[in-house]
Protein backbone atom coordinates (compact mmCIF):
# COMPACT_ATOMS: atom_id res chain seq x y z
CA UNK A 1 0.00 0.00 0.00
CA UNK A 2 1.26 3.42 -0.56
CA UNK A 3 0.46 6.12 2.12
CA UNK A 4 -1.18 8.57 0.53
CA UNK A 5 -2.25 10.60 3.98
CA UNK A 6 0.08 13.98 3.45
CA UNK A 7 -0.29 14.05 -0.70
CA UNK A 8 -0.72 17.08 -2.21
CA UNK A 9 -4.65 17.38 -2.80
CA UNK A 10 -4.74 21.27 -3.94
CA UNK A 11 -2.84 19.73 -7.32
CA UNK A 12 -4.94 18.53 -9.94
CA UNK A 13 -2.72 15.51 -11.23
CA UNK A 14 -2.11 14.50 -7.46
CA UNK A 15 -6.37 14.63 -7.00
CA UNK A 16 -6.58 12.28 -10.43
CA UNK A 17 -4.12 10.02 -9.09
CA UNK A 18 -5.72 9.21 -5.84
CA UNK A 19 -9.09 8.90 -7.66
CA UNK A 20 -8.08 6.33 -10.06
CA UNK A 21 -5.66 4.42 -6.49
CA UNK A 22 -8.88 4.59 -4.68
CA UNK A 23 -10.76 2.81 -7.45
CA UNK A 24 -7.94 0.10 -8.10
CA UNK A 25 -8.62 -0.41 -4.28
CA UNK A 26 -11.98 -1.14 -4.49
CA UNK A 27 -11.25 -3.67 -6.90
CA UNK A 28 -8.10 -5.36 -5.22
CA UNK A 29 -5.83 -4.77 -7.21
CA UNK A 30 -2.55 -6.65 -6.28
CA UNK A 31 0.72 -5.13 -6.05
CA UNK A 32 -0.89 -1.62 -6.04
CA UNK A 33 2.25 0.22 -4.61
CA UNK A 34 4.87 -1.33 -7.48
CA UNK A 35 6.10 1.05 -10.07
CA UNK A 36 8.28 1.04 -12.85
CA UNK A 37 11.20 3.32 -12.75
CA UNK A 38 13.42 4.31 -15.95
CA UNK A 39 16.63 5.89 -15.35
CA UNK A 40 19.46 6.56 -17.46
CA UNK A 41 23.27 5.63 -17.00
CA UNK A 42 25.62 8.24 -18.11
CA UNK A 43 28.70 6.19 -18.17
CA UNK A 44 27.48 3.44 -19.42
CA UNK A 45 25.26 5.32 -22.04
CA UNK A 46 22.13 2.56 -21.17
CA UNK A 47 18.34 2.99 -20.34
CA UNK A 48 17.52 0.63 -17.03
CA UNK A 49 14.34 -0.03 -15.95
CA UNK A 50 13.46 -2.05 -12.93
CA UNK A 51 9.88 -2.53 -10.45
CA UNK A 52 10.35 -0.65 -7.03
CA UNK A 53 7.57 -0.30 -4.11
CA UNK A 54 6.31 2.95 -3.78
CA UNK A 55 5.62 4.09 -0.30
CA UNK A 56 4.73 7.61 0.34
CA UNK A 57 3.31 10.70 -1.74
CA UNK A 58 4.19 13.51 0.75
CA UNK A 59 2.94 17.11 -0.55
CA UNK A 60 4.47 16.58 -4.19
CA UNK A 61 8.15 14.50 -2.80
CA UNK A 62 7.27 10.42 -4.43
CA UNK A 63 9.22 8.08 -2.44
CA UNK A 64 10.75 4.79 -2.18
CA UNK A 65 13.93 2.96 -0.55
CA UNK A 66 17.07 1.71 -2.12
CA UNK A 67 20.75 0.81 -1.43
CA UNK A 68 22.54 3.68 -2.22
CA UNK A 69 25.44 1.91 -4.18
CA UNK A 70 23.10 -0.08 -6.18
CA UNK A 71 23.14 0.08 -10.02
CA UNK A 72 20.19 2.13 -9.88
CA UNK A 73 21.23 4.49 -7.80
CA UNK A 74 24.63 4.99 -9.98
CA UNK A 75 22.31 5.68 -12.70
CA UNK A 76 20.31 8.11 -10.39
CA UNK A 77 23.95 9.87 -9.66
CA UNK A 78 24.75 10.43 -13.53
CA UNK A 79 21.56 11.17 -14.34
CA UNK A 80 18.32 12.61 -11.93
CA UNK A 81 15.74 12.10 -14.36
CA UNK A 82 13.68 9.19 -14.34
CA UNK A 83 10.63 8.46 -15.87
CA UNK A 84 8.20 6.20 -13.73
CA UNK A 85 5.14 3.54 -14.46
CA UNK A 86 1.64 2.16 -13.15
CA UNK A 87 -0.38 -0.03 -14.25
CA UNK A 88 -3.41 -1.15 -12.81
CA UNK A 89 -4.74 -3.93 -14.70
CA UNK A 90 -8.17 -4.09 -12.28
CA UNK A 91 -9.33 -0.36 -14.23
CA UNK A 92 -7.13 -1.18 -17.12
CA UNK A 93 -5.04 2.44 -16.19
CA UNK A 94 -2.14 3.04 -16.26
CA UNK A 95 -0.09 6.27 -15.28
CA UNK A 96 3.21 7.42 -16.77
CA UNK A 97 5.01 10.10 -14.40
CA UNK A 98 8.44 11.96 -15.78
CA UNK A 99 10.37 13.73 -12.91
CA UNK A 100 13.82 14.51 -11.15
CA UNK A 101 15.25 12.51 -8.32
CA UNK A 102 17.48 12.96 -5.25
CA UNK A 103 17.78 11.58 -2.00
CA UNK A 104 14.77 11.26 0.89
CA UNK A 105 16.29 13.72 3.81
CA UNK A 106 18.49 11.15 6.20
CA UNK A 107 15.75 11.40 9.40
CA UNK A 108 12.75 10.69 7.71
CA UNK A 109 15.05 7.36 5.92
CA UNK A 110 15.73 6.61 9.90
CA UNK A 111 12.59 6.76 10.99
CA UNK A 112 11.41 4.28 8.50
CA UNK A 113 13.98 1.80 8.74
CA UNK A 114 13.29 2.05 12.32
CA UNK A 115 9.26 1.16 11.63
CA UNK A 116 10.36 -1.64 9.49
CA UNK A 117 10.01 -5.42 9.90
CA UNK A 118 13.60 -7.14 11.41
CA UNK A 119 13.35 -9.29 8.73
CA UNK A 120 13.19 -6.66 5.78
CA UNK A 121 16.21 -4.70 7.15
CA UNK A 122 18.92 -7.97 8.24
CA UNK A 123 18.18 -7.96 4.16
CA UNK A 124 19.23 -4.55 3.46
CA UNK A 125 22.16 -4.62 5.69
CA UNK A 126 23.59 -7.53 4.35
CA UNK A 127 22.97 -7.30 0.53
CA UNK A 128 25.67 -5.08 -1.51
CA UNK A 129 22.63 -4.94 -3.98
CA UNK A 130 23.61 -5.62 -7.69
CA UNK A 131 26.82 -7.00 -6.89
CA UNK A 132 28.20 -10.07 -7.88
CA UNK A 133 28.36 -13.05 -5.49
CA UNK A 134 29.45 -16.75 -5.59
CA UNK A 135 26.32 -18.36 -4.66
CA UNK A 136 22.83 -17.74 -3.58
CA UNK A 137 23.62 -20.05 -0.10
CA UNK A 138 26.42 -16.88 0.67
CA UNK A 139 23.05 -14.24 0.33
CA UNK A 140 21.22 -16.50 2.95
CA UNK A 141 24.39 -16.81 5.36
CA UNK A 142 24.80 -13.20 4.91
CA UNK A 143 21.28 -12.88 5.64
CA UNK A 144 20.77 -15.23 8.76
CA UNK A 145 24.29 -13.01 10.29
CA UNK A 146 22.51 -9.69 9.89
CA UNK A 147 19.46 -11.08 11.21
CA UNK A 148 20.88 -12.88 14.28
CA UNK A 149 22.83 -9.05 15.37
CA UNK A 150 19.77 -7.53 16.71
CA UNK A 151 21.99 -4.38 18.29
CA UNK A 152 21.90 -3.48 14.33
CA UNK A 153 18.53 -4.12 12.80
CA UNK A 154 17.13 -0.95 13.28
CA UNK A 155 20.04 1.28 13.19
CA UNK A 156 19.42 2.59 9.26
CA UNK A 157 23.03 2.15 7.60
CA UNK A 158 24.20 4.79 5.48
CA UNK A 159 24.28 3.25 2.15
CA UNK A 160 20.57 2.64 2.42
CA UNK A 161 17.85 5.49 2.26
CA UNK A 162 14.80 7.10 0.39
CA UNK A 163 14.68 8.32 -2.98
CA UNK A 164 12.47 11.20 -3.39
CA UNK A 165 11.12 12.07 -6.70
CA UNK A 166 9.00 15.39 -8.19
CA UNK A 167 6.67 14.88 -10.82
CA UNK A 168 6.55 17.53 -13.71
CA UNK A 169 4.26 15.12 -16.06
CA UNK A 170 1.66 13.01 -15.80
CA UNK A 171 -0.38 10.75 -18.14
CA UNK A 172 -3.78 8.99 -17.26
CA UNK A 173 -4.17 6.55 -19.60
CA UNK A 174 -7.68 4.86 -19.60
CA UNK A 175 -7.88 1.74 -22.01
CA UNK A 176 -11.45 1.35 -23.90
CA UNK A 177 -13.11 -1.17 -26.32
CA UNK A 178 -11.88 -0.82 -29.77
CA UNK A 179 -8.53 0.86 -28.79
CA UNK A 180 -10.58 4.16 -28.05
CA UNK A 181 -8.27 4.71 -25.49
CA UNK A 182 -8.32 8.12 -23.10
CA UNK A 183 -5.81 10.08 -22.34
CA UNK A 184 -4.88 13.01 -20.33
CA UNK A 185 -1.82 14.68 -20.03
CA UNK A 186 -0.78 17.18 -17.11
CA UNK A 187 2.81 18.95 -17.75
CA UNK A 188 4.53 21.86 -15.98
CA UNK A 189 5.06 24.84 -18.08
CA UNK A 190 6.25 28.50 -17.06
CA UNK A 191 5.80 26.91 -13.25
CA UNK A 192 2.01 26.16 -13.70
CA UNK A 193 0.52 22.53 -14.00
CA UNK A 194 -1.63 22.55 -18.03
CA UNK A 195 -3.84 19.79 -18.85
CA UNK A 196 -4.54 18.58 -22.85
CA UNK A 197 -5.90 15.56 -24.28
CA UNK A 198 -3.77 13.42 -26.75
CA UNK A 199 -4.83 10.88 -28.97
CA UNK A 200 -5.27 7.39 -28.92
């Protein structure tokens, strides 16, 4: 689930989006919190995509959690713009977002870490995410180590943290019979949020 308790409501994108999250709700939809985020590599000139969970929409700040010396965050270093994915195949929608990222401030990362399951943090503390390893059995000894040092679990390391993203586009797409698709674009120009509707 993503906690959508402090998002910016006075924004017309940000009202559309928890309209259509409400109504994927209603129907169940599974994995309602995963997006897609596209980022691009400078030095290694490549386009990565990969599924992260979203977890808060604060005021207009998007927000999810990440090793900090994973691939994707190397790309996030060469690069801040990502471009970011839903779809929700209960209301057949699906919701492009283009924005700039940087880093969640360090106490609000703490103070999750702190509220998360022991479990889901021995994890981060002992994966060097995207790395290379011998074998799978070394990730679960690594894992059962960091689990057993409970001192550690909730002390937030500092190669793990938020990623914070601003939204400067949006795209509601709505799919229809007969490919009579909707959609509705919001984009920042001259600092003010315009809304058009693009073709099929």
């Amino acid at each position: 689930m993503i906690n959508l308790s402090k998002i910016n409501k006075s924004i017309e994108p940000y009202i559309n989006f928890s309209e259509y999250y409400e109504q994927a709700q209603k129907k169940n939809q599974k994995n309602i919190e995963a997006i897609s985020i596209s980022s691009f590599n400078k030095s290694k000139q490549e386009i990565e995509s990969r599924l992260v969970n979203l977890k808060y929409v604060i005021n207009n700040e998007w927000i999810f959690f990440s090793n900090y010396q994973s691939q994707k965050s190397k790309s996030f270093e060469s690069h801040s713009q990502i471009a970011a994915l839903f779809y929700w195949n209960s209301i057949n929608v699906q919701i492009r977002i283009k924005g700039n990222i940087f880093k969640t401030n360090k106490e609000f990362s703490d103070k999750h870490f702190k509220n998360r399951l022991a479990g889901k943090n021995a994890l981060a503390i002992s994966s060097n995410q995207s790395e290379k390893i011998n074998s799978f059995s070394d990730v679960k000894t690594n894992y059962k180590i960091a689990l057993e040092n409970n001192d550690k679990l909730f002390q937030r390391p500092d190669y793990w943290g938020g990623y914070s993203f601003i939204p400067y586009y949006f795209e509601f797409w709505e799919g229809h019979d007969l490919r009579l698709n909707q959609r509705k674009v919001f984009e920042i120009i001259d600092n003010k949020w315009i809304d058009y509707i693009i073709q099929p």
